[in-house]
Protein backbone atom coordinates (compact mmCIF):
# COMPACT_ATOMS: atom_id res chain seq x y z
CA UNK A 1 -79.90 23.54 0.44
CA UNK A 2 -80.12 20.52 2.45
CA UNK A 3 -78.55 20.86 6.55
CA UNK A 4 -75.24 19.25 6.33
CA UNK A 5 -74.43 16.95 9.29
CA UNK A 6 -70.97 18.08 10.59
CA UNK A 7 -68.36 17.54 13.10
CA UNK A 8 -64.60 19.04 13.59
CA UNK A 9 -61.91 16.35 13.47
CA UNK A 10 -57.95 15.46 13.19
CA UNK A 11 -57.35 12.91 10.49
CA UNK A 12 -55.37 9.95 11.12
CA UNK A 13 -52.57 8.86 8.86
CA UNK A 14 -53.35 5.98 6.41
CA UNK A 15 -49.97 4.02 7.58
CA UNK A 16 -51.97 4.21 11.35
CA UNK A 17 -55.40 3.01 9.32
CA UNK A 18 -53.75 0.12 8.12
CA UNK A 19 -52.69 -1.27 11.56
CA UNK A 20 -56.11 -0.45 12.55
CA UNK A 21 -57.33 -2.49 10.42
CA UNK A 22 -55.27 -5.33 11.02
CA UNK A 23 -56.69 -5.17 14.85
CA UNK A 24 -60.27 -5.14 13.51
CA UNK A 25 -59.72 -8.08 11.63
CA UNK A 26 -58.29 -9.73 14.76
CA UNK A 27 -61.08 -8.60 16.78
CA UNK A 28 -63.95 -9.73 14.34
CA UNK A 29 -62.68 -13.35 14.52
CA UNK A 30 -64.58 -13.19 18.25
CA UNK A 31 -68.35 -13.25 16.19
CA UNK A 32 -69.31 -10.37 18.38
CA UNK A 33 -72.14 -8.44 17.22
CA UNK A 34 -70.24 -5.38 16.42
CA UNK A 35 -70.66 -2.77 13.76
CA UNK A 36 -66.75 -1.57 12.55
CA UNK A 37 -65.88 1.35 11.50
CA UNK A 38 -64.28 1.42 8.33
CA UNK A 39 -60.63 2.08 8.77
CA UNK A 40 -60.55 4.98 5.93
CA UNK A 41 -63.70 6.75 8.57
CA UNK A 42 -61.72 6.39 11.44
CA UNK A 43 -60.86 10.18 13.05
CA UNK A 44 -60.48 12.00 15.92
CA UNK A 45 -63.56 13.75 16.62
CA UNK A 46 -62.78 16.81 18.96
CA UNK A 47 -66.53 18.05 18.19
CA UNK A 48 -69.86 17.16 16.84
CA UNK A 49 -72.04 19.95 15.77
CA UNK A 50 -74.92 17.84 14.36
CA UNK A 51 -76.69 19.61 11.80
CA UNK A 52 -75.64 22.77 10.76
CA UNK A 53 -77.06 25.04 7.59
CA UNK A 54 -74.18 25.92 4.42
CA UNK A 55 -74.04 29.03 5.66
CA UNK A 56 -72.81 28.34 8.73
CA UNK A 57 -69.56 26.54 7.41
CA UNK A 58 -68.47 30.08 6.82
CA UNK A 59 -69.17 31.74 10.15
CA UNK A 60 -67.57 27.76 11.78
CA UNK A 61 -64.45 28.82 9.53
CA UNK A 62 -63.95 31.92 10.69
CA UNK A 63 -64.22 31.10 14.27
CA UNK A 64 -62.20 28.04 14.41
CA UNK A 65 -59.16 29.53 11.94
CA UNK A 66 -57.77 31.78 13.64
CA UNK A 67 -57.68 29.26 17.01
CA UNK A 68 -55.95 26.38 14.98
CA UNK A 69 -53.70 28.74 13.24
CA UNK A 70 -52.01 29.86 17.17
CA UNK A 71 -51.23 25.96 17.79
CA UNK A 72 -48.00 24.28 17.41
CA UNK A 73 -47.81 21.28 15.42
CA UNK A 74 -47.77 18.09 17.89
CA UNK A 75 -46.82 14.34 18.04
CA UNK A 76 -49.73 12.16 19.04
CA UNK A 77 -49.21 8.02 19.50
CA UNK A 78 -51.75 6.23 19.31
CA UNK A 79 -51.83 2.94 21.87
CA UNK A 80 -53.99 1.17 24.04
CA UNK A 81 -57.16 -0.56 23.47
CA UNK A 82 -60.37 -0.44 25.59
CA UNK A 83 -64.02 -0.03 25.75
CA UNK A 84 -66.71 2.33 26.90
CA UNK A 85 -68.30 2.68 29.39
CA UNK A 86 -66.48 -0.40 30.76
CA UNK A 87 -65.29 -3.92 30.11
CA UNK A 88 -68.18 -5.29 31.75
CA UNK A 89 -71.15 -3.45 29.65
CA UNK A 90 -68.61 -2.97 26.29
CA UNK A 91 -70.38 -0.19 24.06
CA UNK A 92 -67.93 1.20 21.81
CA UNK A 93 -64.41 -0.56 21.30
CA UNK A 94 -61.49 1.96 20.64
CA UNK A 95 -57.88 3.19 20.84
CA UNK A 96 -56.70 5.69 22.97
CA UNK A 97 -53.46 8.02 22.87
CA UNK A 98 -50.64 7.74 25.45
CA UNK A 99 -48.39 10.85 24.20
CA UNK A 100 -50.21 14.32 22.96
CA UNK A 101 -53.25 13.56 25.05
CA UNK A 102 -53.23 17.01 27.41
CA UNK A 103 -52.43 18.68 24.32
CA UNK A 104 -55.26 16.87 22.58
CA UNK A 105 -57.64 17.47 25.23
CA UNK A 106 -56.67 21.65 25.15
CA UNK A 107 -57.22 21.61 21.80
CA UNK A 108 -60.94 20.26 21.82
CA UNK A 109 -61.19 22.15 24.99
CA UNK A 110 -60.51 25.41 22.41
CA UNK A 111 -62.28 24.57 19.76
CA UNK A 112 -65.46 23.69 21.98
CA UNK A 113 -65.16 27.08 23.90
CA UNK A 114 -65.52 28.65 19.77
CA UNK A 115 -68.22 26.68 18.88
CA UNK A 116 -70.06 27.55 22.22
CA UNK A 117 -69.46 31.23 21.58
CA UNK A 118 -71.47 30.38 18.38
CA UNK A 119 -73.76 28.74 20.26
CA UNK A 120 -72.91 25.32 19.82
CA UNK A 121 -74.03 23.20 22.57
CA UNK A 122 -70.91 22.31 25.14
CA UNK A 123 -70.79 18.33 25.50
CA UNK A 124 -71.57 17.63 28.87
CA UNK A 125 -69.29 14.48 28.68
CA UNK A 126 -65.53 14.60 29.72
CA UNK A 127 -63.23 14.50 26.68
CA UNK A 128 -61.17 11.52 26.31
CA UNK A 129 -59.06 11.42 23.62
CA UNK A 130 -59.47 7.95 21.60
CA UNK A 131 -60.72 6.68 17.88
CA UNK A 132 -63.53 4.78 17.47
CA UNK A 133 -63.12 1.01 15.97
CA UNK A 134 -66.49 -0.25 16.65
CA UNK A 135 -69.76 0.08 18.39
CA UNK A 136 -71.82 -2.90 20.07
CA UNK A 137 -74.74 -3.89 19.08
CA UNK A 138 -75.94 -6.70 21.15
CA UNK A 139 -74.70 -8.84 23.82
CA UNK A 140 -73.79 -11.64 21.25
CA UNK A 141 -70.07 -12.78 21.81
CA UNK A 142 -69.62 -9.87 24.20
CA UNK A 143 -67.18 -12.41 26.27
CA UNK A 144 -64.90 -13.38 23.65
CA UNK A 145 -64.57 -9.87 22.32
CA UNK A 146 -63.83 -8.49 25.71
CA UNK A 147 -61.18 -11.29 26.05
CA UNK A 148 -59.74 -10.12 22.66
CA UNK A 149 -59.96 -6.54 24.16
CA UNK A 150 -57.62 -7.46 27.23
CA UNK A 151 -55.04 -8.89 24.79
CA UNK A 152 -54.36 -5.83 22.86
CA UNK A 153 -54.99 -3.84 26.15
CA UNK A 154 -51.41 -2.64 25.21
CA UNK A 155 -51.47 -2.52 21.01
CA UNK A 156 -49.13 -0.16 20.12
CA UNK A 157 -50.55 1.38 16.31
CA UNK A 158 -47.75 4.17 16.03
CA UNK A 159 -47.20 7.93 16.10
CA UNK A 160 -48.15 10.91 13.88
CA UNK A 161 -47.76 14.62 13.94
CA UNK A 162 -51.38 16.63 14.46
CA UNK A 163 -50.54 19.78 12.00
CA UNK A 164 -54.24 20.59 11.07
CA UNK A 165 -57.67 20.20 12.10
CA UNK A 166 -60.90 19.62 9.54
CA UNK A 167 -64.56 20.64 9.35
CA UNK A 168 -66.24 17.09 8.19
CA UNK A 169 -69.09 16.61 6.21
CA UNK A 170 -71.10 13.41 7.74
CA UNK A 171 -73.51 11.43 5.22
CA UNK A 172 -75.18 8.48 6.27
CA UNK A 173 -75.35 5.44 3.89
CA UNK A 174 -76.21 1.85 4.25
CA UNK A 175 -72.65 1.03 3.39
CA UNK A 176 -71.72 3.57 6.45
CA UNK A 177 -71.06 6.80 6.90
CA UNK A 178 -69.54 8.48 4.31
CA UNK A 179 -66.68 11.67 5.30
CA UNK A 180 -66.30 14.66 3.16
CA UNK A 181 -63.61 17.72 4.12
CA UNK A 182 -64.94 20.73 3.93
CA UNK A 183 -63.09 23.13 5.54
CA UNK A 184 -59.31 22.38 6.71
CA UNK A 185 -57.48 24.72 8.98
CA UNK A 186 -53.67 24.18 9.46
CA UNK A 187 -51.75 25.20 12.28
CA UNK A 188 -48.43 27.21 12.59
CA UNK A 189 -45.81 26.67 10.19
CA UNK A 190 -42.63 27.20 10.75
């Protein structure tokens, strides 16, 4: 069986996507040489295991369960628009969270320490909540996007409640990455 290229993720509402992608299309009228992210790909990542083996979906499962299952259900909005590392050397273009983000970053903090107790590398990066609408390729109408950026430093995209978590299959096509659910684990119900 081939390694399956995996990460652990919150999904995002397709009511949210579709606002999303109304920004993208705003944001592509700047010619910048940017590769989107297809609205239906765009998650919140709160790990990336890389490539794991089938049998480790299992022993991932039963680690991360149990974890999800002891967390209450929570509002997340997603507003805000920025870039990595900075405005002045954009990389990636996203969306960040103004309400839910300490619970948000507890939550990857918890499901990081599990995968490091199954030896999962720890990322060495600070977590900062936010979902991904593009990355940069080249410096090709970097001004105009980052102009574009500033105006919808603000852009409000709306609120949804976090009630489960998902173990994502990753597969890499010309088209774009393609994302599979493998493994969903809810969290408390009342």
């Amino acid at each position: 069986m081939d390694d399956i290229r995996s990460f652990i993720a919150i999904e995002v509402p397709q009511a949210l996507k579709s606002r999303m992608d109304e920004l993208q299309r705003e944001l592509r009228r700047t010619e910048a040489d940017v590769k989107w992210v297809r609205p239906e790909g765009i998650h919140l990542t709160l790990k990336f295991l890389g490539s794991i083996r089938q049998e480790d979906v299992e022993r991932i499962s039963q680690s991360i369960a149990p974890a999800i299952a002891g967390w209450e259900p929570f509002e997340v909005r997603v507003q805000g628009m920025g870039c990595f590392p900075n405005p002045r050397n954009p990389r990636v273009v996203w969306l960040g969270m103004d309400r839910g983000k300490e619970i948000l970053t507890a939550l990857q903090q918890a499901v990081e320490k599990k995968m490091a107790e199954l030896s999962f590398p720890a990322e060495e990066r600070p977590f900062s909540p936010h979902l991904t609408l593009g990355r940069i390729r080249s410096p090709r109408g970097k001004g105009g996007l980052a102009q574009a950026i500033d105006k919808h430093r603000g852009a409000e995209v709306g609120t949804f409640q976090v009630r489960e978590v998902f173990l994502f299959r990753s597969e890499l096509r010309p088209s774009g990455a393609v994302y599979t659910k493998l493994k969903e684990f809810p969290m408390r119900r009342d």
